[in-house]
C-alpha atoms as a PDB file:
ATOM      1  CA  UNK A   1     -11.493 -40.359   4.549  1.00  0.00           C
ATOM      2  CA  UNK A   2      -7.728 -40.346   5.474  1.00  0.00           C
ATOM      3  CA  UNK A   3      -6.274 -36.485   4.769  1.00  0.00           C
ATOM      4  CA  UNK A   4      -3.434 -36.001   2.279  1.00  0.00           C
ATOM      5  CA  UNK A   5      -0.323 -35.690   4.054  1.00  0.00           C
ATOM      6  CA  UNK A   6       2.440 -33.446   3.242  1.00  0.00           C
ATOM      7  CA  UNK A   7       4.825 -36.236   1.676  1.00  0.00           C
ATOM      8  CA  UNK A   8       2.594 -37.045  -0.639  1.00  0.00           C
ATOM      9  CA  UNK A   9       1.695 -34.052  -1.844  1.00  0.00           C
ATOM     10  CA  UNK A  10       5.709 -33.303  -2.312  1.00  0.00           C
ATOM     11  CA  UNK A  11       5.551 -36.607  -3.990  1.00  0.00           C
ATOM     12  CA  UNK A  12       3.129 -35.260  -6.410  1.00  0.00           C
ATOM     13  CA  UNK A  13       5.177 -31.934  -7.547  1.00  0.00           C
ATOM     14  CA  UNK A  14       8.097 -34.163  -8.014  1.00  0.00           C
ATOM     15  CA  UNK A  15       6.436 -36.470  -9.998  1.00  0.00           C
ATOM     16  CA  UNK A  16       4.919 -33.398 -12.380  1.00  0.00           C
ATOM     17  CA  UNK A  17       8.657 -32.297 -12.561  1.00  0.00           C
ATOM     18  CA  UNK A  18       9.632 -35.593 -13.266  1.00  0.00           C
ATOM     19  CA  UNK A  19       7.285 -35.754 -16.493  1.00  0.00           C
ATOM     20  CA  UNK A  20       7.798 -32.613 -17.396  1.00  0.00           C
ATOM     21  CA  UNK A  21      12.116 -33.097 -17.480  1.00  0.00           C
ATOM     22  CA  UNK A  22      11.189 -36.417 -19.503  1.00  0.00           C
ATOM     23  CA  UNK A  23       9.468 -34.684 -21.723  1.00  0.00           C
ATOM     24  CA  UNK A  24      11.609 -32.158 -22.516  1.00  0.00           C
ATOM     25  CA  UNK A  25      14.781 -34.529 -22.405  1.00  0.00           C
ATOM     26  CA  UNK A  26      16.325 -35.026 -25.569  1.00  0.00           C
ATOM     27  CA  UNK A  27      19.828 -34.791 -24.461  1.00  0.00           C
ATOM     28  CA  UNK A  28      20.202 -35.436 -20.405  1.00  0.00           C
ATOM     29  CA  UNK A  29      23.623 -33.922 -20.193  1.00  0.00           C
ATOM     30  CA  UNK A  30      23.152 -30.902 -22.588  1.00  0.00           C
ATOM     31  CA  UNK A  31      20.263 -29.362 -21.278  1.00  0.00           C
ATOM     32  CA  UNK A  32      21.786 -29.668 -17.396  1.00  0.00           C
ATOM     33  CA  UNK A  33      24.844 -27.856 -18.964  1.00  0.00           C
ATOM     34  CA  UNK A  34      22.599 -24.953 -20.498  1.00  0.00           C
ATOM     35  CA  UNK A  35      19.718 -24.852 -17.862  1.00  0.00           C
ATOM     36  CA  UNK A  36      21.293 -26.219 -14.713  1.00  0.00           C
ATOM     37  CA  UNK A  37      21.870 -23.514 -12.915  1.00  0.00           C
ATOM     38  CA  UNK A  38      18.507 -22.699 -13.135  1.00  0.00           C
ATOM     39  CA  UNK A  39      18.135 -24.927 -10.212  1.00  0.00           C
ATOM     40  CA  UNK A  40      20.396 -22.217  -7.829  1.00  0.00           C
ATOM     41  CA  UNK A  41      17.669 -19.689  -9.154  1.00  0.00           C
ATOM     42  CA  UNK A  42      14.492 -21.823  -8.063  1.00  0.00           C
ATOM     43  CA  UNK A  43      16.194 -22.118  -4.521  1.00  0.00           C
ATOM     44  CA  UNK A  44      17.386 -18.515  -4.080  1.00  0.00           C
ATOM     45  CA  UNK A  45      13.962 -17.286  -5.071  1.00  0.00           C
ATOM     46  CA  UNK A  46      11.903 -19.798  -3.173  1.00  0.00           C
ATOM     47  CA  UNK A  47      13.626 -19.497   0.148  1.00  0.00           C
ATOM     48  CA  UNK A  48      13.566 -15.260  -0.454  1.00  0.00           C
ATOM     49  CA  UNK A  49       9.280 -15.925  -1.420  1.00  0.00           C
ATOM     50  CA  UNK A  50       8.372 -17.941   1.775  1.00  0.00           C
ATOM     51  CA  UNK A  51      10.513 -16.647   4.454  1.00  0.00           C
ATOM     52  CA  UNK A  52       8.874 -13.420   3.890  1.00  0.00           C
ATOM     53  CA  UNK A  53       5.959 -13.552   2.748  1.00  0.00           C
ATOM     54  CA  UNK A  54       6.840 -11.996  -1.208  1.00  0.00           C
ATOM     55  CA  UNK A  55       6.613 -13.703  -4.224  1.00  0.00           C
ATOM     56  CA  UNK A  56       9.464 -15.270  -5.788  1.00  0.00           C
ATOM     57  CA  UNK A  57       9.204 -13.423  -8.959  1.00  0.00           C
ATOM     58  CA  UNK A  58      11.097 -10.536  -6.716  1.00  0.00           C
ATOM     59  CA  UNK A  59      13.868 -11.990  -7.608  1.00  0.00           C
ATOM     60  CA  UNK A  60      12.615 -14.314 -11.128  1.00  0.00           C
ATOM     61  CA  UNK A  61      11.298 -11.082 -13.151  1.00  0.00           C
ATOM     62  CA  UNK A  62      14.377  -9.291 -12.524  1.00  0.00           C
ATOM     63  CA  UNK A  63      16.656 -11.933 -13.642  1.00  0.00           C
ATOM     64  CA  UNK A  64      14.665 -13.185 -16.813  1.00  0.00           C
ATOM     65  CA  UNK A  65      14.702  -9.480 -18.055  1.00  0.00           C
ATOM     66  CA  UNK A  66      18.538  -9.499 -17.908  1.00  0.00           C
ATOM     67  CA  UNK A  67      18.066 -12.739 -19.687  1.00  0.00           C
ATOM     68  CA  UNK A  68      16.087 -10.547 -22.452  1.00  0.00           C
ATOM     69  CA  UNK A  69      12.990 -12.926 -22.170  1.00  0.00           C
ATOM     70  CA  UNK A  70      10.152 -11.490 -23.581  1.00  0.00           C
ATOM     71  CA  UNK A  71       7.886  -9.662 -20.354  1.00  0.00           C
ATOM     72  CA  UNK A  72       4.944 -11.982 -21.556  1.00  0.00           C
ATOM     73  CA  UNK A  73       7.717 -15.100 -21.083  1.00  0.00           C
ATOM     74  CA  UNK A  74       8.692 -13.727 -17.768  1.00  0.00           C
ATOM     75  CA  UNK A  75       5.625 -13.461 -16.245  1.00  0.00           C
ATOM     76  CA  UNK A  76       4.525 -16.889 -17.347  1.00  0.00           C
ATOM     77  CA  UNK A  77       7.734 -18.783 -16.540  1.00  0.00           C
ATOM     78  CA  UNK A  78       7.354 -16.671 -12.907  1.00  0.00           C
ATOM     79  CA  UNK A  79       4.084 -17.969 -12.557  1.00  0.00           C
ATOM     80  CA  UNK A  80       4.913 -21.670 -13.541  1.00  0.00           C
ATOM     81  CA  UNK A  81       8.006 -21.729 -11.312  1.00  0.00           C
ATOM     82  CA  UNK A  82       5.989 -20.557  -7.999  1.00  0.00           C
ATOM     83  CA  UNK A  83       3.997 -23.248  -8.656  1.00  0.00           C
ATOM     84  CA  UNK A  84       6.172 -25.374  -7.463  1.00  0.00           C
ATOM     85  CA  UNK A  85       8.015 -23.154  -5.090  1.00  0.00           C
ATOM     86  CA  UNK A  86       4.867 -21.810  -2.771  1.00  0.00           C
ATOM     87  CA  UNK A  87       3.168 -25.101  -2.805  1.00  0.00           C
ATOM     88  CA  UNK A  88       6.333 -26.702  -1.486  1.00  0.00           C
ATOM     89  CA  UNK A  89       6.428 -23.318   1.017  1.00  0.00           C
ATOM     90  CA  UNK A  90       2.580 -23.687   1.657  1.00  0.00           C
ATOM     91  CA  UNK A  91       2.660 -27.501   2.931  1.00  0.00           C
ATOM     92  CA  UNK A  92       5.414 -26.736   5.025  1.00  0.00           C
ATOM     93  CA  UNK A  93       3.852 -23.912   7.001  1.00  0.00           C
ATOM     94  CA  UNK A  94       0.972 -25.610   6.758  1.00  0.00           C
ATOM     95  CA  UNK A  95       2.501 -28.581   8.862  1.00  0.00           C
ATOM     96  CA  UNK A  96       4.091 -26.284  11.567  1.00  0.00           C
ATOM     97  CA  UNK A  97       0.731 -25.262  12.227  1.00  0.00           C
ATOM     98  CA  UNK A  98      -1.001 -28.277  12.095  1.00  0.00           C
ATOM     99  CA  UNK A  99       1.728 -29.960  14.731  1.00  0.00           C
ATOM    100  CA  UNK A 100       3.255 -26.957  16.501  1.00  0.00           C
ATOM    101  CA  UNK A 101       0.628 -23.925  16.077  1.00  0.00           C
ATOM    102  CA  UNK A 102      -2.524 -26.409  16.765  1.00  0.00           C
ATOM    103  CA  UNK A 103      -3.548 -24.227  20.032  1.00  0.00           C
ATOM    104  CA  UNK A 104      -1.990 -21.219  19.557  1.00  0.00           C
ATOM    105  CA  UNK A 105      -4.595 -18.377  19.522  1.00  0.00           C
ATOM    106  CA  UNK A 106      -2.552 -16.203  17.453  1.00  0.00           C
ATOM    107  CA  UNK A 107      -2.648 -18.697  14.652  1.00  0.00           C
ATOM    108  CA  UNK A 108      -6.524 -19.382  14.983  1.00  0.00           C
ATOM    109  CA  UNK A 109      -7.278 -17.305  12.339  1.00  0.00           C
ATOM    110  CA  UNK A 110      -5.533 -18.713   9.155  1.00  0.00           C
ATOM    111  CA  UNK A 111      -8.494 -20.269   7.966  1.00  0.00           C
ATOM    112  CA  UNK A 112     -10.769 -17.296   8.017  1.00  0.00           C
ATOM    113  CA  UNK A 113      -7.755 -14.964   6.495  1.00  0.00           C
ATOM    114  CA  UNK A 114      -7.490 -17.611   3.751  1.00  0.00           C
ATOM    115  CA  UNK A 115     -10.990 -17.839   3.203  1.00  0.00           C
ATOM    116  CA  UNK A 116     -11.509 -13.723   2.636  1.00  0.00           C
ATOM    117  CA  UNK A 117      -8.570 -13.565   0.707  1.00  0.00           C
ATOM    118  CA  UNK A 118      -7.740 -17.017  -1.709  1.00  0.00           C
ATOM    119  CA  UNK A 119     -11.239 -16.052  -3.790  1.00  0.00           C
ATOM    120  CA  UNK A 120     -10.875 -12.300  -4.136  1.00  0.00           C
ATOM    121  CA  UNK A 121      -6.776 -12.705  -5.016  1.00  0.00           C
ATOM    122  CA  UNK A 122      -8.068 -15.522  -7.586  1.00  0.00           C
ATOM    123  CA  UNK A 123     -10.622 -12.997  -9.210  1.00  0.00           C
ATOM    124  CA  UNK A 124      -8.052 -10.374  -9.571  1.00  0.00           C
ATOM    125  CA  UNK A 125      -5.646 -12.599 -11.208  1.00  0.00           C
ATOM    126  CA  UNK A 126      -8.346 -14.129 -13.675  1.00  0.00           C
ATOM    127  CA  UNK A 127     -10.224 -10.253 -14.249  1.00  0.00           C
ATOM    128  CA  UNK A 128      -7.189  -8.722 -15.651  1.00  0.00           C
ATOM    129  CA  UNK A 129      -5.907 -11.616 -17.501  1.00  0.00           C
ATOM    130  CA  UNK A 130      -9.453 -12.108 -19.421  1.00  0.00           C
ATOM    131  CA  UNK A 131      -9.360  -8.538 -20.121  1.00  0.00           C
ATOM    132  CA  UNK A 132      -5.993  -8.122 -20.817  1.00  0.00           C
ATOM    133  CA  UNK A 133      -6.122  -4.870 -18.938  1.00  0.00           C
ATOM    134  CA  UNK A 134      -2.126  -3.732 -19.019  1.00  0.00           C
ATOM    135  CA  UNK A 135      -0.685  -2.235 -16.219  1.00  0.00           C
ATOM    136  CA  UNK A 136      -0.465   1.612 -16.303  1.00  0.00           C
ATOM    137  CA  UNK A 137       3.609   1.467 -17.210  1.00  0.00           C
ATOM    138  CA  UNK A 138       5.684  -0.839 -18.846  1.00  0.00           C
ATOM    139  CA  UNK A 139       6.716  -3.808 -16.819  1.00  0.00           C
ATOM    140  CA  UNK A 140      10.010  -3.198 -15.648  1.00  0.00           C
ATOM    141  CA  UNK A 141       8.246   0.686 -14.629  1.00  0.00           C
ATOM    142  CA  UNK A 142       5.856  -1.344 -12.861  1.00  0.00           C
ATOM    143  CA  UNK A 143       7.619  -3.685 -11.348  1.00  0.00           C
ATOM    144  CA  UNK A 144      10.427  -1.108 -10.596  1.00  0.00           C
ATOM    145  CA  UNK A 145       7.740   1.442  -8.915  1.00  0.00           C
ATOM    146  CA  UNK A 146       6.081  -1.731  -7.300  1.00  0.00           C
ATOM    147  CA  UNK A 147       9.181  -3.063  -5.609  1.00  0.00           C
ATOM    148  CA  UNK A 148      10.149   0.779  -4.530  1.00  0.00           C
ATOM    149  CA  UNK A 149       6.737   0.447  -2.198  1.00  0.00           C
ATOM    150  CA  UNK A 150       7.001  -2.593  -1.006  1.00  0.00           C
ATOM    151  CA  UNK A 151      10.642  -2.063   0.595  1.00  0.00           C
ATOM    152  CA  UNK A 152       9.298   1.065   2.246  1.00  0.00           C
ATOM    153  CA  UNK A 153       6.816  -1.094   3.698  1.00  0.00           C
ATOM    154  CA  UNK A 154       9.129  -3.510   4.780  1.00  0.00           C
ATOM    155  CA  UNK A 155      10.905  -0.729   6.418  1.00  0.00           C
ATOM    156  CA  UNK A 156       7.755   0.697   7.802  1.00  0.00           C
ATOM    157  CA  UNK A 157       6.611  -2.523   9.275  1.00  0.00           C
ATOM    158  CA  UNK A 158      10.159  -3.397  11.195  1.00  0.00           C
ATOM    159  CA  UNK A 159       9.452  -1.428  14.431  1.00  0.00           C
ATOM    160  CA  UNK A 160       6.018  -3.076  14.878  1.00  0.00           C
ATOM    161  CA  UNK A 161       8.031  -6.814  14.986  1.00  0.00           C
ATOM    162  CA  UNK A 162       8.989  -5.201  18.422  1.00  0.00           C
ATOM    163  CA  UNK A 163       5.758  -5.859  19.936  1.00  0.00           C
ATOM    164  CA  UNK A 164       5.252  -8.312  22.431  1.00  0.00           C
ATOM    165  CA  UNK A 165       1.559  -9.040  22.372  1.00  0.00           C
ATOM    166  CA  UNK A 166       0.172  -9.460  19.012  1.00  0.00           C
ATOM    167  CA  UNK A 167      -3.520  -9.386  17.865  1.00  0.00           C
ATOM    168  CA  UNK A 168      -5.464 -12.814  17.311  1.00  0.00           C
ATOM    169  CA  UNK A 169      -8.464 -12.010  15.945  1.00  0.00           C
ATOM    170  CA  UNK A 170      -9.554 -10.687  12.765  1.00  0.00           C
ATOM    171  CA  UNK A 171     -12.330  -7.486  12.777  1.00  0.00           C
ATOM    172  CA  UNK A 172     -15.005  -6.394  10.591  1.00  0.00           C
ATOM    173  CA  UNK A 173     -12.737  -3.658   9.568  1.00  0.00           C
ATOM    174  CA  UNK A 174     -10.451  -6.822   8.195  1.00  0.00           C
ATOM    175  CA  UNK A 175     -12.821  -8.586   6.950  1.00  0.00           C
ATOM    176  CA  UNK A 176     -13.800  -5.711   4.366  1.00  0.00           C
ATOM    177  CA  UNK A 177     -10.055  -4.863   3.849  1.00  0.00           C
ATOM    178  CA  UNK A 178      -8.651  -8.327   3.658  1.00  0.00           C
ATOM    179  CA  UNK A 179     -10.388  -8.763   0.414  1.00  0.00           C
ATOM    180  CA  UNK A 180     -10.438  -5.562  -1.123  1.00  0.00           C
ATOM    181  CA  UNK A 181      -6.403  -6.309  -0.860  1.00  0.00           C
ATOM    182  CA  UNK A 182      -6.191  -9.631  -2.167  1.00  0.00           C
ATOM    183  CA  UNK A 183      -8.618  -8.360  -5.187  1.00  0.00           C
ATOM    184  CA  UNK A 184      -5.937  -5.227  -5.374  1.00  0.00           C
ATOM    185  CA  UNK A 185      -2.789  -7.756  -5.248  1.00  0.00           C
ATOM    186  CA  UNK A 186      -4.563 -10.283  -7.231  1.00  0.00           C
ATOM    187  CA  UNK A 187      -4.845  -7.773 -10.005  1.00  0.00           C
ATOM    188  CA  UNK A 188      -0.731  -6.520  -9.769  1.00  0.00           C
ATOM    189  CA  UNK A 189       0.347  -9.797  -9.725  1.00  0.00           C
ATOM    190  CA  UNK A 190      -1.553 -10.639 -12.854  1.00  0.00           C
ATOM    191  CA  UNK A 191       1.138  -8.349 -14.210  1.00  0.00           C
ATOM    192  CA  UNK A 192       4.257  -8.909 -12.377  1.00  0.00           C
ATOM    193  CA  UNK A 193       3.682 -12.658 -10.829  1.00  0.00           C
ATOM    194  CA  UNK A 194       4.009 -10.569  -7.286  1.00  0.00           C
ATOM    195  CA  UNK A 195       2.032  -8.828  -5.578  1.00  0.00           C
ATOM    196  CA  UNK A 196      -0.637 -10.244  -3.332  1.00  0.00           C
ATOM    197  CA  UNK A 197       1.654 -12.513  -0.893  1.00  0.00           C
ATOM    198  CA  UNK A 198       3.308  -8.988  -0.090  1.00  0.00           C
ATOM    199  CA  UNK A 199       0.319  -6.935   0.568  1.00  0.00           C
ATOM    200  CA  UNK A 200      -1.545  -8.965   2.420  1.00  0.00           C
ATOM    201  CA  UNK A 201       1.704  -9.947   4.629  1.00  0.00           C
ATOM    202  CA  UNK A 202       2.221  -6.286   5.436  1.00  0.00           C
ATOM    203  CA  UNK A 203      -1.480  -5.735   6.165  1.00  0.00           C
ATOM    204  CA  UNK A 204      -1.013  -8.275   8.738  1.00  0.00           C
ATOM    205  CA  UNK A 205       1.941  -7.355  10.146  1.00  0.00           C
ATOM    206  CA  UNK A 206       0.204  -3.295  10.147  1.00  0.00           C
ATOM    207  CA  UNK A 207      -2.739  -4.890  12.137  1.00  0.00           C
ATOM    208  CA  UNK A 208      -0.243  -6.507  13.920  1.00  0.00           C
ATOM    209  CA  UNK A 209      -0.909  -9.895  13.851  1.00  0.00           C
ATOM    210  CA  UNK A 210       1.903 -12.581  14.919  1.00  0.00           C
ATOM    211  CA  UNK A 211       4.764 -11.815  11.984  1.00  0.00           C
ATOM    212  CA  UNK A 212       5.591 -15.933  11.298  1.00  0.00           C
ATOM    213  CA  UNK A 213       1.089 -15.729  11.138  1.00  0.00           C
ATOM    214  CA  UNK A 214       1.182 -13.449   8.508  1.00  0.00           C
ATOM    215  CA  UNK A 215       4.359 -15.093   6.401  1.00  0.00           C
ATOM    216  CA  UNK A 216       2.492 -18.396   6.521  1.00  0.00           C
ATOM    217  CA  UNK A 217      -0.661 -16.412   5.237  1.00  0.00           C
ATOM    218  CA  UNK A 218       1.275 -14.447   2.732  1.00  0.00           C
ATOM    219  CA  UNK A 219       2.581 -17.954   1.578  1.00  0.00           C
ATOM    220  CA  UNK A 220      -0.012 -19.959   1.557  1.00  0.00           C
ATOM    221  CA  UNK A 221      -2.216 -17.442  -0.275  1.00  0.00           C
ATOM    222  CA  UNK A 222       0.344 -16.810  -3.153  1.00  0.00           C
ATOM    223  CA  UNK A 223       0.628 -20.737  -3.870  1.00  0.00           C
ATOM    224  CA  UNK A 224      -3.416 -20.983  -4.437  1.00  0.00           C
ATOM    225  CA  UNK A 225      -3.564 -17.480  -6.270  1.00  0.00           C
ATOM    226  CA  UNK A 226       0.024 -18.689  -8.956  1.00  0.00           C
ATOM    227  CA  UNK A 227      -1.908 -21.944  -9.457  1.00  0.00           C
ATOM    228  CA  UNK A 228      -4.958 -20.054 -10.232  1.00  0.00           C
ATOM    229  CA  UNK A 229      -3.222 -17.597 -12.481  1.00  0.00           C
ATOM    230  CA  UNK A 230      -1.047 -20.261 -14.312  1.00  0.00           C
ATOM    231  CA  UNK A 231      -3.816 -21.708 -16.537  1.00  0.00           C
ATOM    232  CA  UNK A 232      -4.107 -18.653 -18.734  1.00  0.00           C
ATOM    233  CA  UNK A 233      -0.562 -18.958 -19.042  1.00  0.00           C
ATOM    234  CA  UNK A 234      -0.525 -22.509 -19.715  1.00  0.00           C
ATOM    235  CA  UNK A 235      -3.460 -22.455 -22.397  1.00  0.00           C
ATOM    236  CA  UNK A 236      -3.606 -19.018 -23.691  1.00  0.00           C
ATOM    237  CA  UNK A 237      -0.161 -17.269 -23.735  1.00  0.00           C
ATOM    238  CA  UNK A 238       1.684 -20.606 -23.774  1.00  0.00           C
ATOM    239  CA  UNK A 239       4.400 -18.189 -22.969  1.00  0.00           C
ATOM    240  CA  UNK A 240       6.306 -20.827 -20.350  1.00  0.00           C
ATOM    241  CA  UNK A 241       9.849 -21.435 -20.898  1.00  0.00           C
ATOM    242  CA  UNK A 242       9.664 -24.940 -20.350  1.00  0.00           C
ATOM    243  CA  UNK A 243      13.131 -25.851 -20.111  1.00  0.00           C
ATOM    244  CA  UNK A 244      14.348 -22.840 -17.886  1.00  0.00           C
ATOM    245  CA  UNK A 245      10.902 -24.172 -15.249  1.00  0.00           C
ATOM    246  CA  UNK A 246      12.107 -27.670 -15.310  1.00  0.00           C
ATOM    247  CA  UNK A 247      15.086 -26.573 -13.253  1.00  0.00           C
ATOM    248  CA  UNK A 248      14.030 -24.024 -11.490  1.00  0.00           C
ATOM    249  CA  UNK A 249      10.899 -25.823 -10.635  1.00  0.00           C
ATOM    250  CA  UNK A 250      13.123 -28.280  -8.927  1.00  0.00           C
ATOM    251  CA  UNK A 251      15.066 -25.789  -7.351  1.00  0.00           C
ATOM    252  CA  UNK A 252      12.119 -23.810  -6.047  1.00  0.00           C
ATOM    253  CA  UNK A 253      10.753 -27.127  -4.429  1.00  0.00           C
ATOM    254  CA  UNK A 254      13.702 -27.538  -2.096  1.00  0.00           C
ATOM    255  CA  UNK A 255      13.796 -23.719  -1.290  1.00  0.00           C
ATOM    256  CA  UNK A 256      10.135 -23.578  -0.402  1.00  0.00           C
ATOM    257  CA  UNK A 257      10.406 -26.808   2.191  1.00  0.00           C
ATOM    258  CA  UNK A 258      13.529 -25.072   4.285  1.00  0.00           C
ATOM    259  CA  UNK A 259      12.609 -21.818   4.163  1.00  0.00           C
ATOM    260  CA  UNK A 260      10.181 -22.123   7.209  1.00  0.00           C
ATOM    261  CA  UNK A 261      13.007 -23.281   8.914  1.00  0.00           C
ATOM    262  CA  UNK A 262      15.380 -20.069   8.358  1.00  0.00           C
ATOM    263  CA  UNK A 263      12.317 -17.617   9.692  1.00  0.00           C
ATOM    264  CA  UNK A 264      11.820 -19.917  12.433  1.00  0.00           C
ATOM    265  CA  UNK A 265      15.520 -19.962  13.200  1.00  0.00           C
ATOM    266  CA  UNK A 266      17.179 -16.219  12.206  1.00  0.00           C
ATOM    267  CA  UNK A 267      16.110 -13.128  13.590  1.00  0.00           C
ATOM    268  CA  UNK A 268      13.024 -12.017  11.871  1.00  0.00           C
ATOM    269  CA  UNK A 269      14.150  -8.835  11.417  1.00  0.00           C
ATOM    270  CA  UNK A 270      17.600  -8.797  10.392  1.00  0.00           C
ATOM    271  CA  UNK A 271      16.044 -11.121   7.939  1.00  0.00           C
ATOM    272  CA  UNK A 272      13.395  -8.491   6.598  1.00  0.00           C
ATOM    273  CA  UNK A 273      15.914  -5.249   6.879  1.00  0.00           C
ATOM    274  CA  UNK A 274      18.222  -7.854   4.406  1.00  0.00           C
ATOM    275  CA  UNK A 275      15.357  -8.413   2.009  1.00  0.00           C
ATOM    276  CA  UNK A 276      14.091  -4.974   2.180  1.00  0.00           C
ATOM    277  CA  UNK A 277      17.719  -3.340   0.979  1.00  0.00           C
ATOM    278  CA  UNK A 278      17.851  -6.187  -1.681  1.00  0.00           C
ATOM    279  CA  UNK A 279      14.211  -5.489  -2.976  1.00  0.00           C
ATOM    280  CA  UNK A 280      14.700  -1.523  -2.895  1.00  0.00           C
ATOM    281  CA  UNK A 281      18.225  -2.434  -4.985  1.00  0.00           C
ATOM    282  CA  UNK A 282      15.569  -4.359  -7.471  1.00  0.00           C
ATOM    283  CA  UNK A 283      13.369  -1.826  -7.882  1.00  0.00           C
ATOM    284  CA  UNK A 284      15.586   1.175  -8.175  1.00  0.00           C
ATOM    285  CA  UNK A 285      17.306  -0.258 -10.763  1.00  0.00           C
ATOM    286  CA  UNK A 286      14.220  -2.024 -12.869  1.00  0.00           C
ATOM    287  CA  UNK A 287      13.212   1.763 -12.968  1.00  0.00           C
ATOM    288  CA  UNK A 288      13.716   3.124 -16.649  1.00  0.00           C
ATOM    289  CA  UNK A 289      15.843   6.177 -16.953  1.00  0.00           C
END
């Protein structure tokens, strides 16, 4: 049986965006006037999620709050948009290791990383949703206190993109940590629509693993856990703002297919010191006073 290529799979998210802007389209012109620039959003946040390896909602749950969305409306909408966004992101790391990363030995272990991780970041998602276990703060405490660590791990992690010789093959010390993470992030970005992408990223870059290896493992992860956390959303909460995901979704589309390019083409390290000062801004700031 002939494999699904990468085209058509793009096909198919434009097509769901297509319904979905047909659906909501009363008035063509009026809603691009009102939700429009959603579109800049989707790409800003896309490009940010899968050059790095963190979840667009980094830069989505900050901006919906100063929207005054409900939390449960920002989380939802988050979730929808990366959807879109990481699968676009996915495929296209996907492809430069199916074409360009084919015999590279420090890329031979995506499949196993994906398999320990995809299940256990799926359960997470799904066990505190089904609960409705709430986070320990509020979310803009949480996501605050949340985007605090990860910066510092950002920070922490720089010197290490330094090294020359990289590990290619995963332990049993990984293979007991790499889900226990997942199930950790999973479970955080049940609550923030971030979380797991990140971790596991800076796991990999800790254990030091090839940095562009653990991006496209970060990325590819986050797009199979958002699709797996979207359903409660979509038929529990119902909490998606439709109209506001019909532009961003778009957006986030186009940002998730270039932003492979960007890591591939700036310095990997200006390019996390940059995101690292702009996710410590987020946090500080989401903090409550």
């Amino acid at each position: 049986m002939r494999a699904i290529s990468a085209n058509q799979i793009r096909l198919v998210l434009f097509v769901i965006w297509l319904t979905l802007f047909i659906l909501l389209n009363a008035d063509p012109l009026l809603m691009l006037a009102e939700y429009g620039m959603f579109s800049l959003l989707g790409i800003l946040g896309a490009i940010f999620a899968n050059s790095t390896g963190a979840g667009g909602g980094v830069i989505f749950v900050p901006f919906f709050s100063q929207l005054g969305f409900t939390n449960e409306t920002i989380v939802a909408t988050s979730f929808a948009i990366q959807c879109f966004g990481m699968t676009a992101g996915a495929i296209s790391w996907y492809v430069f290791r199916r074409n360009e990363k084919r015999d590279d030995q420090e890329w031979s272990e995506l499949g196993r990383v994906l398999l320990y991780t995809v299940p256990a970041s799926v359960l997470g998602i799904v066990l505190v949703q089904v609960s409705q276990i709430q986070s320990p703060n509020s979310l803009h405490a949480t996501f605050g206190g949340f985007s605090v660590f990860l910066a510092l791990a950002i920070f922490a992690s720089i010197p290490m993109l330094r090294n020359a010789s990289f590990v290619s093959q995963l332990t049993r010390l990984d293979l007991v940590a790499l889900p226990l993470v997942a199930l950790i992030g999973g479970a955080i970005t049940a609550w923030l629509s971030v979380g797991v992408g990140e971790l596991v990223a800076i796991y990999l870059i800790f254990r030091r693993f090839n940095v562009s290896f653990a991006i496209a493992c970060a990325v590819i992860l986050s797009a199979f856990s958002v699709w797996g956390g979207v359903q409660y959303h979509l038929f529990e909460t119902q909490a998606i703002y439709w109209p506001v995901l019909a532009f961003a979704g778009l957006g986030a589309v186009i940002g998730g297919s270039i932003a492979r390019y960007l890591v591939l083409w700036f310095s990997v390290t200006k390019l996390k010191i940059f995101f690292a000062f702009w996710v410590l801004i987020l946090g500080v700031a989401s903090i409550p006073l």
